[in-house]
PDB file of N, CA and C in Angstrom:
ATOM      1  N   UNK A   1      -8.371 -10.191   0.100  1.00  0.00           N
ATOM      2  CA  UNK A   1      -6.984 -10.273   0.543  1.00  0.00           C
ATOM      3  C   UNK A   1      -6.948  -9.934   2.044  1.00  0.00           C
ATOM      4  N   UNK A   2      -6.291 -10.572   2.798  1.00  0.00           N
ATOM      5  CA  UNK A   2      -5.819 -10.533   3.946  1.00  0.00           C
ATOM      6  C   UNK A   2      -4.683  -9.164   4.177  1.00  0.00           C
ATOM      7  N   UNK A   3      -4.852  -8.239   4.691  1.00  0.00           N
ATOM      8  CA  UNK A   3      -4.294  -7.190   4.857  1.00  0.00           C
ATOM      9  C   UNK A   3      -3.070  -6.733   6.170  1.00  0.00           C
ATOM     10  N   UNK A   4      -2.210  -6.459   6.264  1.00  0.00           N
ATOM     11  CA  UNK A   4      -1.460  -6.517   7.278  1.00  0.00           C
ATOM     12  C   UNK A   4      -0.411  -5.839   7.864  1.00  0.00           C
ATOM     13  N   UNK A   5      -0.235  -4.475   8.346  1.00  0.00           N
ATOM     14  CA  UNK A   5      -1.219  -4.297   9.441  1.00  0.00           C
ATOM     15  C   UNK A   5      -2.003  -3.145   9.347  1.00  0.00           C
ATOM     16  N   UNK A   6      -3.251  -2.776   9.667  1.00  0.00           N
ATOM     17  CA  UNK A   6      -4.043  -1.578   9.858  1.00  0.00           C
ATOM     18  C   UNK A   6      -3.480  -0.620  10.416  1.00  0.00           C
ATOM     19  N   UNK A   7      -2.913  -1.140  11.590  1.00  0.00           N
ATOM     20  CA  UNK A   7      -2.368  -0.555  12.666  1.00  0.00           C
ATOM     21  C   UNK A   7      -1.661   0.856  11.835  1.00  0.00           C
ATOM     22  N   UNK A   8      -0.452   0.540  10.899  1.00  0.00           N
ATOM     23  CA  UNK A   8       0.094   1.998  10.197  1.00  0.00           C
ATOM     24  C   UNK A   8      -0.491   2.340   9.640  1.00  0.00           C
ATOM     25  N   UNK A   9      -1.672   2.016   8.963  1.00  0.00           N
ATOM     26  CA  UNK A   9      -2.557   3.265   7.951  1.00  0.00           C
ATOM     27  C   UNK A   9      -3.015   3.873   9.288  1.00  0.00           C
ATOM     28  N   UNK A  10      -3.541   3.019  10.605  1.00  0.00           N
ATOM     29  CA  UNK A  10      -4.164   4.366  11.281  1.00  0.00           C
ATOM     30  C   UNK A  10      -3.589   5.258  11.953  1.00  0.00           C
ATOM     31  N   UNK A  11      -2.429   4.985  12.404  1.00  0.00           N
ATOM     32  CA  UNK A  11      -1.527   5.232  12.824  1.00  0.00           C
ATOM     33  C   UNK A  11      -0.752   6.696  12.082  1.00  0.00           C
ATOM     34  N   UNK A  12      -1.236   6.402  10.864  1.00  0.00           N
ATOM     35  CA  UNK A  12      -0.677   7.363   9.577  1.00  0.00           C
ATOM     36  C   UNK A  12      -1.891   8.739   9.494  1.00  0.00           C
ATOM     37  N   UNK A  13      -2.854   8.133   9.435  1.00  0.00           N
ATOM     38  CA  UNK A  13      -4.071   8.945   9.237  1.00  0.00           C
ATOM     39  C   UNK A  13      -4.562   9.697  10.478  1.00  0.00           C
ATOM     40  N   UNK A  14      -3.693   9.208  11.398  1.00  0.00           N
ATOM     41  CA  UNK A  14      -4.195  10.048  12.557  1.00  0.00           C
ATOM     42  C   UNK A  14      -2.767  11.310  12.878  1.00  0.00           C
ATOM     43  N   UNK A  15      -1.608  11.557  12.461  1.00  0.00           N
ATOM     44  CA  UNK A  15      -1.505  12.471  11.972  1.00  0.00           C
ATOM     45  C   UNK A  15      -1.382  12.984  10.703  1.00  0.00           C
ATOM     46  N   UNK A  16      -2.127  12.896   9.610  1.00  0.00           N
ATOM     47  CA  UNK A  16      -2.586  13.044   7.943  1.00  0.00           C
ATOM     48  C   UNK A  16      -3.791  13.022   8.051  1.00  0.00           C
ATOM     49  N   UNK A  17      -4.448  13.486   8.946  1.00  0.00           N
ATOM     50  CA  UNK A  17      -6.106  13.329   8.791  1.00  0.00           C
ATOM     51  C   UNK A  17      -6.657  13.433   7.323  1.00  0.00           C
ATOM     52  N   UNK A  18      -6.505  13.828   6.491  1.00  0.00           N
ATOM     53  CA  UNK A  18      -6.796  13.644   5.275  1.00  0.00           C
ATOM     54  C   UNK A  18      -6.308  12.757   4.227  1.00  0.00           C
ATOM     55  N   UNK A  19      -5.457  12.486   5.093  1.00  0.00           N
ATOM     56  CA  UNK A  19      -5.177  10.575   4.094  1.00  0.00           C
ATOM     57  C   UNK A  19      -6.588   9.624   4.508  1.00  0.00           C
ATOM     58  N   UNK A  20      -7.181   9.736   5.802  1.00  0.00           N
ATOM     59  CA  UNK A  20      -7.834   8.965   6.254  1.00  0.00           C
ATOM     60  C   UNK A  20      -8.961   8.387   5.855  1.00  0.00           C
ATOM     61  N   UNK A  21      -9.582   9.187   4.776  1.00  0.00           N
ATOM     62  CA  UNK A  21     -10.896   8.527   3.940  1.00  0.00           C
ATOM     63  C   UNK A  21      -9.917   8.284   2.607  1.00  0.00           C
ATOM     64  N   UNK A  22      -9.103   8.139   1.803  1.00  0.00           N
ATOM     65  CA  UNK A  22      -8.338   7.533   0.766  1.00  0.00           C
ATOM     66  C   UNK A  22      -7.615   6.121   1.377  1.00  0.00           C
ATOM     67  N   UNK A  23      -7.324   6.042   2.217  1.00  0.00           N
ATOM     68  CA  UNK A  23      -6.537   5.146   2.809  1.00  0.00           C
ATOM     69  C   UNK A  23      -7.794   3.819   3.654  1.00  0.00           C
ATOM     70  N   UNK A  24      -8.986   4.535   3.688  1.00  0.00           N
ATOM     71  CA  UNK A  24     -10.175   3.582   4.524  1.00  0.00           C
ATOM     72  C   UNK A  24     -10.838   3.031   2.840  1.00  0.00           C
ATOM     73  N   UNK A  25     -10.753   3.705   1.842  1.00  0.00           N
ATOM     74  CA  UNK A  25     -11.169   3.605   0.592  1.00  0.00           C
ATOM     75  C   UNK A  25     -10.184   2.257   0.120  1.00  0.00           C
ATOM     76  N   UNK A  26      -8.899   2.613  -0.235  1.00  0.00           N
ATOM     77  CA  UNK A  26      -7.711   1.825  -0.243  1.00  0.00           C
ATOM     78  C   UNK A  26      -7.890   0.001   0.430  1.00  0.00           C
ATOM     79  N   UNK A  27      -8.017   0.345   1.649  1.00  0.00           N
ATOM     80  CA  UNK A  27      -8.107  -0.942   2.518  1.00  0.00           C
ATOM     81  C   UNK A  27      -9.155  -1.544   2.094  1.00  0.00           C
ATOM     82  N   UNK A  28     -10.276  -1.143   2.235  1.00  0.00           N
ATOM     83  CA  UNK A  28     -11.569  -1.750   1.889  1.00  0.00           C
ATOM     84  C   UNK A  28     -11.747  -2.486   0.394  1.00  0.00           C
ATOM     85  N   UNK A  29     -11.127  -1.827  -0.776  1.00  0.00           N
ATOM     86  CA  UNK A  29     -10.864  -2.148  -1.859  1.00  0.00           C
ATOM     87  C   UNK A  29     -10.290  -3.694  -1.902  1.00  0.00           C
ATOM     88  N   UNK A  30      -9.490  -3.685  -1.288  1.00  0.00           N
ATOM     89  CA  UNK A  30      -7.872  -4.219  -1.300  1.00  0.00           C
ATOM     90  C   UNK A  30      -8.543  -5.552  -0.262  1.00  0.00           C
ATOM     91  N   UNK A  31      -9.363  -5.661   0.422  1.00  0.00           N
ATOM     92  CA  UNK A  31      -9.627  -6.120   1.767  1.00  0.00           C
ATOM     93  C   UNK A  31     -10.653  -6.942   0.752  1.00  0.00           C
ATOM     94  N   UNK A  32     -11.695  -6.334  -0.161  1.00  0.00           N
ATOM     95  CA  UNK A  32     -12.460  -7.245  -0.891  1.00  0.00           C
ATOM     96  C   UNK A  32     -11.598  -7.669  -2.135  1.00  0.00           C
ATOM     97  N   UNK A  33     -10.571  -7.512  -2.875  1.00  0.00           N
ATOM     98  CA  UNK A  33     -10.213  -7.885  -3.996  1.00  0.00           C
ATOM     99  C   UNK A  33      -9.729  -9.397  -3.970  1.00  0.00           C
ATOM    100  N   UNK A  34      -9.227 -10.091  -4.774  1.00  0.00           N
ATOM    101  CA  UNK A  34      -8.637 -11.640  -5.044  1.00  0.00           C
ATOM    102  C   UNK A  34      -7.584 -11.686  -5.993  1.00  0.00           C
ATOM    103  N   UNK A  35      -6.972 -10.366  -6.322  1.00  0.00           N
ATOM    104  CA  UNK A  35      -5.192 -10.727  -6.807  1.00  0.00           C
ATOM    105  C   UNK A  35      -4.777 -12.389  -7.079  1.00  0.00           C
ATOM    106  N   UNK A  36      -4.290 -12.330  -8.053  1.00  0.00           N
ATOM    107  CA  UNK A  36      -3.500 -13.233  -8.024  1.00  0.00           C
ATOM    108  C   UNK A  36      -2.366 -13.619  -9.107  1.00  0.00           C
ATOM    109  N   UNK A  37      -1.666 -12.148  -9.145  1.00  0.00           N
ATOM    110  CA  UNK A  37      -0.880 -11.675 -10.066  1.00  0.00           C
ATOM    111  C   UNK A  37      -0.934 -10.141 -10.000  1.00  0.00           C
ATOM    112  N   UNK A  38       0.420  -9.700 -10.168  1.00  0.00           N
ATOM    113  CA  UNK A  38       0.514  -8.373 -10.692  1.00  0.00           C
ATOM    114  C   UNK A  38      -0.573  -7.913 -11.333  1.00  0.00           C
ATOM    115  N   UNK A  39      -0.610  -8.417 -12.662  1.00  0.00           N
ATOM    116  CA  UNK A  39      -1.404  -8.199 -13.734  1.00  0.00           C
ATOM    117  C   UNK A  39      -2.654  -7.883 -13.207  1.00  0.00           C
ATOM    118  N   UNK A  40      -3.293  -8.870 -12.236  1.00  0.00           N
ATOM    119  CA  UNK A  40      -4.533  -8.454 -11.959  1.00  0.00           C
ATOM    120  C   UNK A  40      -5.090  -6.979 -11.232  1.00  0.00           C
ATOM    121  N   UNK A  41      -3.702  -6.940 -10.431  1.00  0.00           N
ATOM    122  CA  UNK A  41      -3.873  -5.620  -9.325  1.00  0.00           C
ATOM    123  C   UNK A  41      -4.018  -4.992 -10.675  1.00  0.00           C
ATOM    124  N   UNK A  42      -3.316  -4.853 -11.421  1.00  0.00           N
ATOM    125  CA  UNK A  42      -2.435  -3.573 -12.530  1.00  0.00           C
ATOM    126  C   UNK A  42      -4.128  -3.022 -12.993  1.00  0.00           C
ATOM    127  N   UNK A  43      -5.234  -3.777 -13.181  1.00  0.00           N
ATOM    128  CA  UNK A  43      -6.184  -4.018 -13.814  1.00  0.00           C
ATOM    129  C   UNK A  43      -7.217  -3.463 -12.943  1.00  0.00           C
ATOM    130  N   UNK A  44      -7.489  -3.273 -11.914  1.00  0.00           N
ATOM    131  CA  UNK A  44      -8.333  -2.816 -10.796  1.00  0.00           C
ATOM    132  C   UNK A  44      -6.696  -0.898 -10.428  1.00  0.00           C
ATOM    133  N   UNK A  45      -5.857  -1.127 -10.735  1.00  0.00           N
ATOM    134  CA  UNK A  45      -5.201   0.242  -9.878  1.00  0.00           C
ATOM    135  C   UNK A  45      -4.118   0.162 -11.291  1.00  0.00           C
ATOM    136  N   UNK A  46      -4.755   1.069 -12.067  1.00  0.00           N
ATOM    137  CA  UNK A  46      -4.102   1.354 -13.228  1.00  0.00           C
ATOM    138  C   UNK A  46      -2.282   2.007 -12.906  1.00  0.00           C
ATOM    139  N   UNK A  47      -2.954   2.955 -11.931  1.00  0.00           N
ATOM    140  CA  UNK A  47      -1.618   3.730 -11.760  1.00  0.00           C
ATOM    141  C   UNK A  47      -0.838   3.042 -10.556  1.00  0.00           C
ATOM    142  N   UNK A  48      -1.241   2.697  -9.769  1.00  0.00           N
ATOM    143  CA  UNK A  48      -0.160   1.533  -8.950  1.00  0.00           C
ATOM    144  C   UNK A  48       0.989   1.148  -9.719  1.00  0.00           C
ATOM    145  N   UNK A  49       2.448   1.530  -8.939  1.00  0.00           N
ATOM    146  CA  UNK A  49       3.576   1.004  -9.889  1.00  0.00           C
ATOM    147  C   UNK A  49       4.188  -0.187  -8.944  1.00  0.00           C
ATOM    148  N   UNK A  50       4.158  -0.850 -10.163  1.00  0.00           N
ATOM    149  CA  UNK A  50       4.577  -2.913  -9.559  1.00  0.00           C
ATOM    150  C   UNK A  50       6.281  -2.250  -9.556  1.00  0.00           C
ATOM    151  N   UNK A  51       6.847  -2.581  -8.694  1.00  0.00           N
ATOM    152  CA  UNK A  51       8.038  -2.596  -8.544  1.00  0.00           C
ATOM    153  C   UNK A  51       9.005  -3.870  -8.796  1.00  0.00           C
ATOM    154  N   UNK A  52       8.261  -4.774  -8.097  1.00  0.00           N
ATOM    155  CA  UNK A  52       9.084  -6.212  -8.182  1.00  0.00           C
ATOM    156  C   UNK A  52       8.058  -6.943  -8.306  1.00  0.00           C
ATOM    157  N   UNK A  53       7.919  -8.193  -8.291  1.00  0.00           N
ATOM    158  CA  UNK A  53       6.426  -9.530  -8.512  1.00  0.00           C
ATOM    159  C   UNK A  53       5.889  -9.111  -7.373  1.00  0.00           C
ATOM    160  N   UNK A  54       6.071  -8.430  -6.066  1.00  0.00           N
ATOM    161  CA  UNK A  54       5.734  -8.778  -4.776  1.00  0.00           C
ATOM    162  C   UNK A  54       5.351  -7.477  -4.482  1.00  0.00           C
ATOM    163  N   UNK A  55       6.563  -6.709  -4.810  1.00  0.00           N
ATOM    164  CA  UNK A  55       6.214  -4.860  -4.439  1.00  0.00           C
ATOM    165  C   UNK A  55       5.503  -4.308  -4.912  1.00  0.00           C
ATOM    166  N   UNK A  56       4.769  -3.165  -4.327  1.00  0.00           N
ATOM    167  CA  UNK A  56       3.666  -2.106  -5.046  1.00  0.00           C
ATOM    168  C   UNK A  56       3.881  -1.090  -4.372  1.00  0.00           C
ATOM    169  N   UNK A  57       3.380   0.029  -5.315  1.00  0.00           N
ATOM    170  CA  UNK A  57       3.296   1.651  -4.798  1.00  0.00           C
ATOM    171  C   UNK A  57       2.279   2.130  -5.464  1.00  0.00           C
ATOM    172  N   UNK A  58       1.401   2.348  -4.294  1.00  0.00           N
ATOM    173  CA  UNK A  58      -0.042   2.680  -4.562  1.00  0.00           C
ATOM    174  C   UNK A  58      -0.034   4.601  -4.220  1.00  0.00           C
ATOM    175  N   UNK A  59      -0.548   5.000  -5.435  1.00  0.00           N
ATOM    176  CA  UNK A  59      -0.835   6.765  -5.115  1.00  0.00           C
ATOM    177  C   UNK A  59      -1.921   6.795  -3.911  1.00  0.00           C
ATOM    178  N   UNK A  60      -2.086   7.389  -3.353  1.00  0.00           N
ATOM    179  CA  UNK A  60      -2.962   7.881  -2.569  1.00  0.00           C
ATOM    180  C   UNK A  60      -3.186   9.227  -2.348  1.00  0.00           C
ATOM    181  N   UNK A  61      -4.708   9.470  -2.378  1.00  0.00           N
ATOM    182  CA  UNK A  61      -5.217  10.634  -2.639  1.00  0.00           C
ATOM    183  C   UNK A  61      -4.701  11.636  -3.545  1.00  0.00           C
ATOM    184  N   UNK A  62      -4.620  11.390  -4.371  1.00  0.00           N
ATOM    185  CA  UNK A  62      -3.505  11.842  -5.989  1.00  0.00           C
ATOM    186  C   UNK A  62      -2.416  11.322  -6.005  1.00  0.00           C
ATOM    187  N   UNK A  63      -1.895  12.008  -5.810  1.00  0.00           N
ATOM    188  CA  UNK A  63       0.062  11.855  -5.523  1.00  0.00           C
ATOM    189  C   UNK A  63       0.271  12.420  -4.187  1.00  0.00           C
ATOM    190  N   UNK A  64      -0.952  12.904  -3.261  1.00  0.00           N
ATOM    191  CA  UNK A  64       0.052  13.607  -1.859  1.00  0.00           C
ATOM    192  C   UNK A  64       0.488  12.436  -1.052  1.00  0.00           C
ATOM    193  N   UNK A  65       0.236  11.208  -1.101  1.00  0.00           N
ATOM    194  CA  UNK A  65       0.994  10.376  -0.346  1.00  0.00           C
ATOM    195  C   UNK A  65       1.101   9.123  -0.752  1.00  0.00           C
ATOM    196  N   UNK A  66       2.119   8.114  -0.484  1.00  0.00           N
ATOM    197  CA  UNK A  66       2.578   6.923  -1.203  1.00  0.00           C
ATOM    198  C   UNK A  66       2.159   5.955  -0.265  1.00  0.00           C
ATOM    199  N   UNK A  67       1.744   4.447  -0.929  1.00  0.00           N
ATOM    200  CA  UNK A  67       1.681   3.663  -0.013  1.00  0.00           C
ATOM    201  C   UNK A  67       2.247   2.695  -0.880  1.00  0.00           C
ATOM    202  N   UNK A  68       3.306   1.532  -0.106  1.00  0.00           N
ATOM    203  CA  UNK A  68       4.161   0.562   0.020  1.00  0.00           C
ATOM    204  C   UNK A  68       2.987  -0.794   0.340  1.00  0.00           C
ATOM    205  N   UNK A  69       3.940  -1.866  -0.752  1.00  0.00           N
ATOM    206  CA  UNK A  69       2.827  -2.618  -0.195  1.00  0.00           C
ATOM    207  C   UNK A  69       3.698  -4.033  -0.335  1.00  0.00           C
ATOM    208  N   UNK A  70       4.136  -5.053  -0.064  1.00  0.00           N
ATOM    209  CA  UNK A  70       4.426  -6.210  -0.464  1.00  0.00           C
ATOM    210  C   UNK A  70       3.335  -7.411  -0.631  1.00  0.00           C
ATOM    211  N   UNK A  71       2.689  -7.954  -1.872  1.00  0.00           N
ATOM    212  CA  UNK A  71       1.625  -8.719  -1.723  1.00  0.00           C
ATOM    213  C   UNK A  71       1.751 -10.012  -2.464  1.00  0.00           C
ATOM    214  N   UNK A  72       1.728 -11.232  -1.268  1.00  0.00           N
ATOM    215  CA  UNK A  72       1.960 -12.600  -1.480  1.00  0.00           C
ATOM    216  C   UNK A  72       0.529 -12.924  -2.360  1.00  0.00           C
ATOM    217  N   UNK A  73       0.714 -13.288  -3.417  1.00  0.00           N
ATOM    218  CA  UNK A  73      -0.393 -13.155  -4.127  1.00  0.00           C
ATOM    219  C   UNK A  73      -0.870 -14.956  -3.891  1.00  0.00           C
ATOM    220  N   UNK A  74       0.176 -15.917  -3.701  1.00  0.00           N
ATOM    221  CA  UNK A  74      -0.296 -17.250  -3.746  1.00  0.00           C
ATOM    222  C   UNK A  74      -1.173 -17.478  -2.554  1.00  0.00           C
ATOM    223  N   UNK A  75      -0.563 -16.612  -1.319  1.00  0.00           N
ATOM    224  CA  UNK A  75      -1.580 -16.638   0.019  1.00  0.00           C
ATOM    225  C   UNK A  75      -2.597 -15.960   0.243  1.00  0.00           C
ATOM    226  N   UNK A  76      -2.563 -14.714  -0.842  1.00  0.00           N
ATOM    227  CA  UNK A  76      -3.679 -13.615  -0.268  1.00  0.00           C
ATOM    228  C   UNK A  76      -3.568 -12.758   0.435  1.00  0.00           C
ATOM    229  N   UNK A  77      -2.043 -12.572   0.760  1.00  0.00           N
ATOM    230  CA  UNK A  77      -2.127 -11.175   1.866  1.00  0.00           C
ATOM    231  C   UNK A  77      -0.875  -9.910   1.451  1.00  0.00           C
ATOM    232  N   UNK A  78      -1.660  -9.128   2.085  1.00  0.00           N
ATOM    233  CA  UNK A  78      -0.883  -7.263   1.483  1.00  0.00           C
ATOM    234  C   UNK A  78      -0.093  -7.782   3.044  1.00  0.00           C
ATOM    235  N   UNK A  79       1.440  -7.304   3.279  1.00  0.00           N
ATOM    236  CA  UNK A  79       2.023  -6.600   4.021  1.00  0.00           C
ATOM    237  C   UNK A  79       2.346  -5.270   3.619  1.00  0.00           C
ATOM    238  N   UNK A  80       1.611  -4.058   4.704  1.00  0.00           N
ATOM    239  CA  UNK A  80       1.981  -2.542   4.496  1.00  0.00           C
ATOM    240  C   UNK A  80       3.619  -2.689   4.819  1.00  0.00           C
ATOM    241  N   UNK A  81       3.975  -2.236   3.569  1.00  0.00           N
ATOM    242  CA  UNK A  81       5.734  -2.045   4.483  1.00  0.00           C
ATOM    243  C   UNK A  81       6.048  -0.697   4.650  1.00  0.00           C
ATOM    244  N   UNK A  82       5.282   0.424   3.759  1.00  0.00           N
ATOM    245  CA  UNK A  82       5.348   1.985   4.351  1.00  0.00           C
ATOM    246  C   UNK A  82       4.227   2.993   3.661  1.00  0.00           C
ATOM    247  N   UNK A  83       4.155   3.817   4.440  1.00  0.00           N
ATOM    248  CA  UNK A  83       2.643   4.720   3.656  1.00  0.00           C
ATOM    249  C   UNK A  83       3.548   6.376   4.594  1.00  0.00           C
ATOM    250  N   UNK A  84       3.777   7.362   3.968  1.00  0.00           N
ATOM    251  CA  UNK A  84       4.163   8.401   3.764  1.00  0.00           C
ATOM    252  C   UNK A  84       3.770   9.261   2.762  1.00  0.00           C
ATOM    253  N   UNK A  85       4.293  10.897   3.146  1.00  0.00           N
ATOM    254  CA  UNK A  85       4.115  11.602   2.120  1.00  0.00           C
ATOM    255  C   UNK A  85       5.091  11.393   0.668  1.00  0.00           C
ATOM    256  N   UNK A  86       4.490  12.097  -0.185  1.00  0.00           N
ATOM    257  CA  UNK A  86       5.091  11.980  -1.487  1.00  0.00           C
ATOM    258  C   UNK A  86       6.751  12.471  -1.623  1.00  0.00           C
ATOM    259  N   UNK A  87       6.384  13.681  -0.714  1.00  0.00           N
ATOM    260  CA  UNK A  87       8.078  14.033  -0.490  1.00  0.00           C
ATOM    261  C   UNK A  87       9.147  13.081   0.292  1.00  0.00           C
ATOM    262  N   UNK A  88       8.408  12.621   1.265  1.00  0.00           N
ATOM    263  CA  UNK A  88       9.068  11.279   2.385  1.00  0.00           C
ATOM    264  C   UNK A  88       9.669  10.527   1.101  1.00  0.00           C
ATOM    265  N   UNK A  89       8.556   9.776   0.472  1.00  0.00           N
ATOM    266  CA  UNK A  89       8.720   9.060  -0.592  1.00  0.00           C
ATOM    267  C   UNK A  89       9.893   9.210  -1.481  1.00  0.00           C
ATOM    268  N   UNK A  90      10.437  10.350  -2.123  1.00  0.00           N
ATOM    269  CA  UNK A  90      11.257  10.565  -3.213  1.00  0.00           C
ATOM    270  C   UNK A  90      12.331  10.622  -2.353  1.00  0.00           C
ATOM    271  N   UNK A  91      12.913  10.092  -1.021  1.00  0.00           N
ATOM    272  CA  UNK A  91      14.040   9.816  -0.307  1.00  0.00           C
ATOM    273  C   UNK A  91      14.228   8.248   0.072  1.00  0.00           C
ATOM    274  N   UNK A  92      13.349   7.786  -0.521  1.00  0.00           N
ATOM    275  CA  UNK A  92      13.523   6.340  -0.108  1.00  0.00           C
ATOM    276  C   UNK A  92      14.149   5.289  -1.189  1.00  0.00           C
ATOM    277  N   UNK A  93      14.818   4.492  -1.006  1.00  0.00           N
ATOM    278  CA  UNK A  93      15.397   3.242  -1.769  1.00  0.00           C
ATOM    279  C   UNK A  93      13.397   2.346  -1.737  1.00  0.00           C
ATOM    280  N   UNK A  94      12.855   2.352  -3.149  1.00  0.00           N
ATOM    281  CA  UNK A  94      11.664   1.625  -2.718  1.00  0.00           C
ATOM    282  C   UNK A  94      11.978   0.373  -3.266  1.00  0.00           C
ATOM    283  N   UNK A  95      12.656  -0.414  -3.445  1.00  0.00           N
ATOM    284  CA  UNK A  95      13.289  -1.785  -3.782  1.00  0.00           C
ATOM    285  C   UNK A  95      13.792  -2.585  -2.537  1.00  0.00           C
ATOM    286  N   UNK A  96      14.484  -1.249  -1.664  1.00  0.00           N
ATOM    287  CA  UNK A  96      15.213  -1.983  -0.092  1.00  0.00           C
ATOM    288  C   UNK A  96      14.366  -2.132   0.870  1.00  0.00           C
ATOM    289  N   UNK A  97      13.173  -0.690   0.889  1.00  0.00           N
ATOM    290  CA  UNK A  97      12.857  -0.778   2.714  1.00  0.00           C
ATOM    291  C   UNK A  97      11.954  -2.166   2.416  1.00  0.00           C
ATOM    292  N   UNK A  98      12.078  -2.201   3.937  1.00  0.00           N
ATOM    293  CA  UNK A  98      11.604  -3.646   4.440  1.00  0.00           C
ATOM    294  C   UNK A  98      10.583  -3.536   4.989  1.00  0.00           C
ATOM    295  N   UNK A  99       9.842  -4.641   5.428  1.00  0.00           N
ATOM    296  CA  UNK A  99       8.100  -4.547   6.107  1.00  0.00           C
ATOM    297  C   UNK A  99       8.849  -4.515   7.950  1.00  0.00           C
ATOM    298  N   UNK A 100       8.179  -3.613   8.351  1.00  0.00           N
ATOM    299  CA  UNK A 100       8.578  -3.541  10.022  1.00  0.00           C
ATOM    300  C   UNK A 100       7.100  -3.531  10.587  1.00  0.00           C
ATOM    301  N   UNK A 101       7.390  -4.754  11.346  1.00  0.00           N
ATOM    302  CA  UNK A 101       5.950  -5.314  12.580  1.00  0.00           C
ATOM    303  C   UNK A 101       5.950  -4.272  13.432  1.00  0.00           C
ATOM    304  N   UNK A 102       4.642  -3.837  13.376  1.00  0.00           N
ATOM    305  CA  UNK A 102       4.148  -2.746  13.880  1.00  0.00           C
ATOM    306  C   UNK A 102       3.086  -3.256  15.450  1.00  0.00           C
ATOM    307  N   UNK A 103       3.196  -3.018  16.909  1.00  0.00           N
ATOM    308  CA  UNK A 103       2.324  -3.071  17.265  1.00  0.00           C
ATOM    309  C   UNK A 103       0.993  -2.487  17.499  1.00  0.00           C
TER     310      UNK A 103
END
């Protein structure tokens, strides 16, 4: 899968330094996998919760932090739309936020 963008996981991990080997784990996974359906992610990331056909919320490093994911499964690519802590997390609408282009 085509992944998109790095830029906020590193961006994230560089103040969470300890997200930073779960989140290089994460990408790399995700970077070799071939999705092409919910179902399939569901099958490789048991606990990943599918939100919508498109949305995902991936645990990271247990439960201390959430990652957002929107993934076009017909094209092959993850848009990160947010990666935060778990507490960040339980303030968010995760159905609304949107993917924001990151430079």
């Amino acid at each position: 899968m085509r992944i998109i963008s790095r830029a906020t996981l590193l961006k994230f991990w560089r103040k969470y330094s300890d997200a930073e080997q779960p989140l290089k784990s994460w990408f790399d996974e995700a970077r070799n996998a071939n999705w092409h359906s919910p179902n399939e992610l569901k099958k490789q990331y048991r606990n990943a919760s599918i939100i919508t056909n498109k949305r995902v919320v991936f645990n990271i490093k247990g439960n201390d932090y959430r990652l957002i994911v929107d993934v076009e499964y017909k094209i092959g690519i993850i848009f990160i739309v947010w990666v935060g802590t778990h507490k960040e997390y339980d303030k968010l609408n995760v159905k609304e936020i949107k993917y924001v282009k990151t430079n």
